[in-house]
PDB file of N, CA and C in Angstrom:
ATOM      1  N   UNK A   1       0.838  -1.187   0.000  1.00  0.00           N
ATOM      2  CA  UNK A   1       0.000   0.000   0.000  1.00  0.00           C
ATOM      3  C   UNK A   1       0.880   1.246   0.000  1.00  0.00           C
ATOM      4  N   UNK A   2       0.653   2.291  -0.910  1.00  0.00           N
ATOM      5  CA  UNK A   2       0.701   3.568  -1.018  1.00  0.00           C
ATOM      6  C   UNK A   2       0.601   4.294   0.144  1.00  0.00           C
ATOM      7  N   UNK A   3       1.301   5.037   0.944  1.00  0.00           N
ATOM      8  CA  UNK A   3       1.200   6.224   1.758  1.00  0.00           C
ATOM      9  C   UNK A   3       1.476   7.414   1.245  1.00  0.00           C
ATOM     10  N   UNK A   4       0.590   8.371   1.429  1.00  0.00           N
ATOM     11  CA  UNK A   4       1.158   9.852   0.894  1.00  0.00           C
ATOM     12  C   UNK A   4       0.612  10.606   2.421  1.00  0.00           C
ATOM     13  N   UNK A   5       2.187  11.289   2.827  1.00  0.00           N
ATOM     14  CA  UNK A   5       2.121  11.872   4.062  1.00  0.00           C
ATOM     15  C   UNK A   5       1.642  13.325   3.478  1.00  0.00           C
ATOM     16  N   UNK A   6       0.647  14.115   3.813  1.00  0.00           N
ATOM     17  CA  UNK A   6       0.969  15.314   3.202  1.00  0.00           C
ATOM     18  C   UNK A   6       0.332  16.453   4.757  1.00  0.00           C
ATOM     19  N   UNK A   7      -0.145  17.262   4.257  1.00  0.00           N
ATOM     20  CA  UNK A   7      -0.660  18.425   5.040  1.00  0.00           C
ATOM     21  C   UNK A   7      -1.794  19.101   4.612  1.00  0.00           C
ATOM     22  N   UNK A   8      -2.382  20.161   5.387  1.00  0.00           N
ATOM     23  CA  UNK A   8      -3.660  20.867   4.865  1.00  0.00           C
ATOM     24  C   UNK A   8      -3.690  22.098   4.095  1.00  0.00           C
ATOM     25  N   UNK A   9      -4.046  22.339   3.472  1.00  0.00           N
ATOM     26  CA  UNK A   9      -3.874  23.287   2.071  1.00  0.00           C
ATOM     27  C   UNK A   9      -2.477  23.258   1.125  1.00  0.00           C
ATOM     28  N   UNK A  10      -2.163  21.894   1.100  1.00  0.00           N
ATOM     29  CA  UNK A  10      -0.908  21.654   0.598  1.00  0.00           C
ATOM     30  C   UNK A  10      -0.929  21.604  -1.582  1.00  0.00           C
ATOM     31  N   UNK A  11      -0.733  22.480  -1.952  1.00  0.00           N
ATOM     32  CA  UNK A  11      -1.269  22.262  -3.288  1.00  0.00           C
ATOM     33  C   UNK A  11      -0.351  21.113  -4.186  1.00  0.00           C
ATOM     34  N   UNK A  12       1.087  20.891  -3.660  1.00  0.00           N
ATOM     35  CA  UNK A  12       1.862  19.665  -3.976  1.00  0.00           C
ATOM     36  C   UNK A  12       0.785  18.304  -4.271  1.00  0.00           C
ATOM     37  N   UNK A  13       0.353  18.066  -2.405  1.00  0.00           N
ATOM     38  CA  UNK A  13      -0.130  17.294  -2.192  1.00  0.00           C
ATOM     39  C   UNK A  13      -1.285  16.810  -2.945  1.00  0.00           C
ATOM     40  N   UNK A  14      -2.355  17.950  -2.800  1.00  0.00           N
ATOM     41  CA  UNK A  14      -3.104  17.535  -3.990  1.00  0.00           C
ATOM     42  C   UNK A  14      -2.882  16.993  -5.726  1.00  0.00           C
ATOM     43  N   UNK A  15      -1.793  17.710  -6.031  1.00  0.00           N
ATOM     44  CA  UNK A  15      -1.204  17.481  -7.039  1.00  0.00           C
ATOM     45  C   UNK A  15      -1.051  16.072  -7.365  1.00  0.00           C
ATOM     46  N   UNK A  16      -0.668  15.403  -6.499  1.00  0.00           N
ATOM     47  CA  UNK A  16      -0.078  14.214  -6.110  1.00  0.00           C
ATOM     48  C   UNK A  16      -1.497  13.310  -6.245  1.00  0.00           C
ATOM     49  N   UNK A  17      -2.222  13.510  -5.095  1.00  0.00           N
ATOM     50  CA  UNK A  17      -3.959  12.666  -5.090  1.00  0.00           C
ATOM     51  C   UNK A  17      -4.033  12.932  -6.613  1.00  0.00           C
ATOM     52  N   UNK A  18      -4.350  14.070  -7.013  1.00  0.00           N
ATOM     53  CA  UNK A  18      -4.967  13.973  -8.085  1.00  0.00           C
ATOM     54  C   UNK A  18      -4.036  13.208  -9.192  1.00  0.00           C
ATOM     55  N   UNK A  19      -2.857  13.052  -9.452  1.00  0.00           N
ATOM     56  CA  UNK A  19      -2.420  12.275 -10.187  1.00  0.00           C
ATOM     57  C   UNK A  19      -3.214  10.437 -10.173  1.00  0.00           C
ATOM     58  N   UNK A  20      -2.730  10.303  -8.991  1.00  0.00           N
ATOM     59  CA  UNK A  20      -2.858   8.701  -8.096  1.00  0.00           C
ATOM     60  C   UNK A  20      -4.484   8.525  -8.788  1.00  0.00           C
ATOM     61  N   UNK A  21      -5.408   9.107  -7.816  1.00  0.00           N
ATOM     62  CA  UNK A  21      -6.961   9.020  -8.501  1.00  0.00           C
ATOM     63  C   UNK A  21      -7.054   8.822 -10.346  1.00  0.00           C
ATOM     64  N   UNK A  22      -5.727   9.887 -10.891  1.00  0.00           N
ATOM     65  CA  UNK A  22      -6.435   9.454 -12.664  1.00  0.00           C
ATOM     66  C   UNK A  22      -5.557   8.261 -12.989  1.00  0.00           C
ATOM     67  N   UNK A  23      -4.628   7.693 -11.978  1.00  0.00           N
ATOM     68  CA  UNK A  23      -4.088   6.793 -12.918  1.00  0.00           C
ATOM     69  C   UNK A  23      -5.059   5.207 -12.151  1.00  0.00           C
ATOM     70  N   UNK A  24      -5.523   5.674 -10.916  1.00  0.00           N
ATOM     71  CA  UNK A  24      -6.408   4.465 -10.418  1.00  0.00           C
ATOM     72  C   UNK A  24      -5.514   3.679  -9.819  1.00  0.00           C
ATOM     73  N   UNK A  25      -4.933   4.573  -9.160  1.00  0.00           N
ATOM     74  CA  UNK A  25      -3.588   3.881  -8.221  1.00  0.00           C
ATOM     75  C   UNK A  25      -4.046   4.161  -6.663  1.00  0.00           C
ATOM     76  N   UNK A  26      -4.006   2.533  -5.695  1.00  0.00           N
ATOM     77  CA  UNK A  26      -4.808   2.898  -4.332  1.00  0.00           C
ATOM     78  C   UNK A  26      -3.726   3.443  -3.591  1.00  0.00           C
ATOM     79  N   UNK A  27      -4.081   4.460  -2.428  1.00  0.00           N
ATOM     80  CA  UNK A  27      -3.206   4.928  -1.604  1.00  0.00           C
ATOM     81  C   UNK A  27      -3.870   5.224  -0.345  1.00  0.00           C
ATOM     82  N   UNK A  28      -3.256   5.402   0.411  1.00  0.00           N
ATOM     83  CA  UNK A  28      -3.885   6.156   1.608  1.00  0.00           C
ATOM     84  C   UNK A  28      -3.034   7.620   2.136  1.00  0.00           C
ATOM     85  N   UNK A  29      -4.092   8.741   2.884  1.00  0.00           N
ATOM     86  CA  UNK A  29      -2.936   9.377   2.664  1.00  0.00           C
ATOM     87  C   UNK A  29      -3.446   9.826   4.365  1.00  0.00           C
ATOM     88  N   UNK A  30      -2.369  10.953   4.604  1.00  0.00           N
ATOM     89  CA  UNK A  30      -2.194  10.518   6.028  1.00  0.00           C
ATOM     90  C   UNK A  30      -2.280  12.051   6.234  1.00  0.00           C
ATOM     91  N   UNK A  31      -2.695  12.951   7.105  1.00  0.00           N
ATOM     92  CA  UNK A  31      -3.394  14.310   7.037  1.00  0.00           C
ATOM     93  C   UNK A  31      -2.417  14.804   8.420  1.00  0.00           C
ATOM     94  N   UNK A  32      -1.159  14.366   9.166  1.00  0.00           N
ATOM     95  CA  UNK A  32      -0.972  14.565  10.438  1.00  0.00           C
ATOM     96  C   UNK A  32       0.253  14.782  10.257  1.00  0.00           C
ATOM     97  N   UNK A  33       0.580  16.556  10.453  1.00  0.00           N
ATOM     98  CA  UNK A  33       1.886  17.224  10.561  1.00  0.00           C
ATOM     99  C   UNK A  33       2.816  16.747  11.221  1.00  0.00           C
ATOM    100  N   UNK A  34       2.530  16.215  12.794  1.00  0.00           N
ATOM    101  CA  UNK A  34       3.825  15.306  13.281  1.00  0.00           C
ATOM    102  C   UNK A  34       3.722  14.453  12.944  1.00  0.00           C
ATOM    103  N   UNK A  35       3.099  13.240  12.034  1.00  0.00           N
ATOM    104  CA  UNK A  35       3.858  12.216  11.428  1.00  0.00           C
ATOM    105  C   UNK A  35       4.392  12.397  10.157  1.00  0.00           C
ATOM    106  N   UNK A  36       4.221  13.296   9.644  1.00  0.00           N
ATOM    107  CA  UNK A  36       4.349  14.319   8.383  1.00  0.00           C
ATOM    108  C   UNK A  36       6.369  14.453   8.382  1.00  0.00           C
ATOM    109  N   UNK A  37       6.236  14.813   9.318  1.00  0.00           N
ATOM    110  CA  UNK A  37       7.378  15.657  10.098  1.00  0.00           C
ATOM    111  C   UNK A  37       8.203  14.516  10.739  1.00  0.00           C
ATOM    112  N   UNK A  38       7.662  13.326  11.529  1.00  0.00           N
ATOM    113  CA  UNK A  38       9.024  12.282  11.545  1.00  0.00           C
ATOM    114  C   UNK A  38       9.121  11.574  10.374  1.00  0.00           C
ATOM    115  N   UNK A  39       8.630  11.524   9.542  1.00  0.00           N
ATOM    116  CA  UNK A  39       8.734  10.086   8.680  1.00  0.00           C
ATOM    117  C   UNK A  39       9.592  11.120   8.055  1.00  0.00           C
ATOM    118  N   UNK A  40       9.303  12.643   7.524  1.00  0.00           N
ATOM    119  CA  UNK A  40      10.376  13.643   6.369  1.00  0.00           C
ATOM    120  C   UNK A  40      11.581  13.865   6.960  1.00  0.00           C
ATOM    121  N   UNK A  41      11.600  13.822   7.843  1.00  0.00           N
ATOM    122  CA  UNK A  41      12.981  14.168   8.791  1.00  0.00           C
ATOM    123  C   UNK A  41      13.672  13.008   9.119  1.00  0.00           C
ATOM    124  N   UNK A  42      13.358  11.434   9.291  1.00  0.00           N
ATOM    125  CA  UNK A  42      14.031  10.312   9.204  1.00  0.00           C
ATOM    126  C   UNK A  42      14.738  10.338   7.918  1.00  0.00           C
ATOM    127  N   UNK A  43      14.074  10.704   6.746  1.00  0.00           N
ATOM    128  CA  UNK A  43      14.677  10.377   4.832  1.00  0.00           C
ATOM    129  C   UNK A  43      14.915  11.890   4.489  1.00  0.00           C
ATOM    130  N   UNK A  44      15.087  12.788   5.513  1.00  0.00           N
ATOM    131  CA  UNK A  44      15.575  14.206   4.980  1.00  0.00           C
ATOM    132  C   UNK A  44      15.047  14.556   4.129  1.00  0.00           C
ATOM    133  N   UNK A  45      13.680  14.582   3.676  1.00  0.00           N
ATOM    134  CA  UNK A  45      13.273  15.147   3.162  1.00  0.00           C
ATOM    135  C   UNK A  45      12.566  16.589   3.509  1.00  0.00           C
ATOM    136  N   UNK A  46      12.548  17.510   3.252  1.00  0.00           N
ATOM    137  CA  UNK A  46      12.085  18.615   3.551  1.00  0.00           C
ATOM    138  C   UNK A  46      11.172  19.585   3.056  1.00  0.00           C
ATOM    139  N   UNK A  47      10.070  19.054   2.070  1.00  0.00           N
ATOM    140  CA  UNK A  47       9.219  19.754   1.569  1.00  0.00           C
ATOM    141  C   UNK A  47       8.076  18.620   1.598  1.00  0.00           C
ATOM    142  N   UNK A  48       6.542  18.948   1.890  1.00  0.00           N
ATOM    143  CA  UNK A  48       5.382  17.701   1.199  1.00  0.00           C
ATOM    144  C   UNK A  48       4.957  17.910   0.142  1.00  0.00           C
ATOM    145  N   UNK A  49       4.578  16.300  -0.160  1.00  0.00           N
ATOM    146  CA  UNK A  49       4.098  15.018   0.584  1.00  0.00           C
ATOM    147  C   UNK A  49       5.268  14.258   0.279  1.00  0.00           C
ATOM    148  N   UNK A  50       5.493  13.563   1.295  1.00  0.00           N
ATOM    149  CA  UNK A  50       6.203  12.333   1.552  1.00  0.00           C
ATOM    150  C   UNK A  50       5.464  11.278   1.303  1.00  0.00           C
ATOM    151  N   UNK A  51       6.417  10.109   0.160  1.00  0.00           N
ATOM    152  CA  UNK A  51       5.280   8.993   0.110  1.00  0.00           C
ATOM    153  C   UNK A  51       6.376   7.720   0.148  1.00  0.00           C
ATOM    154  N   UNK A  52       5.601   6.837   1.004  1.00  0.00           N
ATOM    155  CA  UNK A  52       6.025   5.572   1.675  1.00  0.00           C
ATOM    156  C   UNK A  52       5.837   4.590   1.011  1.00  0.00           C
ATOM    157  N   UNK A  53       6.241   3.651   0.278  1.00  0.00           N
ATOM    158  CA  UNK A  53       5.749   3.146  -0.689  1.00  0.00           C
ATOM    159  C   UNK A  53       6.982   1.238  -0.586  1.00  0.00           C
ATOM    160  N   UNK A  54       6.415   0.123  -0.105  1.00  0.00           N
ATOM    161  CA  UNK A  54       6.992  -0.846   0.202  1.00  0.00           C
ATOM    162  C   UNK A  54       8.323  -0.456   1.228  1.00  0.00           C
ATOM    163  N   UNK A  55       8.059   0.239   2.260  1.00  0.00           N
ATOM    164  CA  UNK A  55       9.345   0.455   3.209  1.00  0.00           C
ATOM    165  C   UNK A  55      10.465   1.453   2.333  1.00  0.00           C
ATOM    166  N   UNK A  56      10.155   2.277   1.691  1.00  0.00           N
ATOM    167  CA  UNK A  56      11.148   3.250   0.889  1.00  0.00           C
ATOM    168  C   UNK A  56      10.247   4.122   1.100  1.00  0.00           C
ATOM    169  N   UNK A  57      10.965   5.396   1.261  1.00  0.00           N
ATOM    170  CA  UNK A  57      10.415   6.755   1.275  1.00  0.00           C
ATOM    171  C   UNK A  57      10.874   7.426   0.346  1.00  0.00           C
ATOM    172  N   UNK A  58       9.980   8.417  -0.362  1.00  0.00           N
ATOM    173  CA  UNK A  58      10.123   9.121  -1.671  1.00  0.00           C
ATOM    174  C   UNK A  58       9.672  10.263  -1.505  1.00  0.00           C
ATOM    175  N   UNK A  59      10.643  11.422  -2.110  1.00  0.00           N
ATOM    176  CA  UNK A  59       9.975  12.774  -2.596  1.00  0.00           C
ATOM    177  C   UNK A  59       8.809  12.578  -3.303  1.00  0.00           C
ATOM    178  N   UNK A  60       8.128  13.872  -3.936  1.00  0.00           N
ATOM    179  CA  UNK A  60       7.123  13.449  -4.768  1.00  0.00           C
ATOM    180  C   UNK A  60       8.092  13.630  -6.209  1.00  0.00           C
ATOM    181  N   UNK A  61       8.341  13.735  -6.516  1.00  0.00           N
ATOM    182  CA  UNK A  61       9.410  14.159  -7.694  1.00  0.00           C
ATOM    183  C   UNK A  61      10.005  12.062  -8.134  1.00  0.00           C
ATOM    184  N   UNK A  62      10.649  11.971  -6.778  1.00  0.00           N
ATOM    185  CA  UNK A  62      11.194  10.567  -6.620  1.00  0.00           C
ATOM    186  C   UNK A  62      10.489   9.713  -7.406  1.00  0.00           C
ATOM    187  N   UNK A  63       9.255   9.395  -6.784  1.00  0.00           N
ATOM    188  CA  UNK A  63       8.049   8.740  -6.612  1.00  0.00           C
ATOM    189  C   UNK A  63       7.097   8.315  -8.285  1.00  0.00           C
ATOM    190  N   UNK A  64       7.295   9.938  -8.362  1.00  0.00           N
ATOM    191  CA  UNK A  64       6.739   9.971  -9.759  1.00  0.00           C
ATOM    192  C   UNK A  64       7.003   9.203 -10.728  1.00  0.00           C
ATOM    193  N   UNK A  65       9.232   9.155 -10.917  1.00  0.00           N
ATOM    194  CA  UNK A  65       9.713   8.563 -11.730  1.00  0.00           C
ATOM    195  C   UNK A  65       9.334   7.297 -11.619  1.00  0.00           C
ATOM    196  N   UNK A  66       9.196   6.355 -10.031  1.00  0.00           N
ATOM    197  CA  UNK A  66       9.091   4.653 -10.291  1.00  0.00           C
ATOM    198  C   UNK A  66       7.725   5.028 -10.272  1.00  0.00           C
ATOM    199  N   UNK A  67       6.830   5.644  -9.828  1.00  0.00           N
ATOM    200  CA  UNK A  67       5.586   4.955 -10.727  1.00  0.00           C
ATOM    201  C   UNK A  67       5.261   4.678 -11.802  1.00  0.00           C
TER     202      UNK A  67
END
């Protein structure tokens, strides 16, 4: 399963759902700044959404390419 860590009024993030939804790809996504914030700060990442994807963590940029 798909995780997308993101935040509230995050326009990335949406960016992101809305990709996932047109390609009909399941995810769950996770709406909570401090888990937002350890999972980005364990993989140094520093901007959202963070997405978790088989025990690897990905930028959205990352992410994009292996999907």
């Amino acid at each position: 399963m798909i995780k997308i860590y993101g935040k509230t009024n995050c326009g990335r993030c949406q960016s992101l759902k809305n990709i996932l939804d047109e390609k009909k790809v399941a995810y769950e996504y996770i709406e909570d700044l401090k888990t937002l914030m350890m999972v980005a700060s364990k993989a140094r990442i520093m901007s959202a959404p963070v997405v978790e994807k088989e025990d690897k963590i990905y930028t959205m940029e990352q992410f994009l390419e292996v999907l």
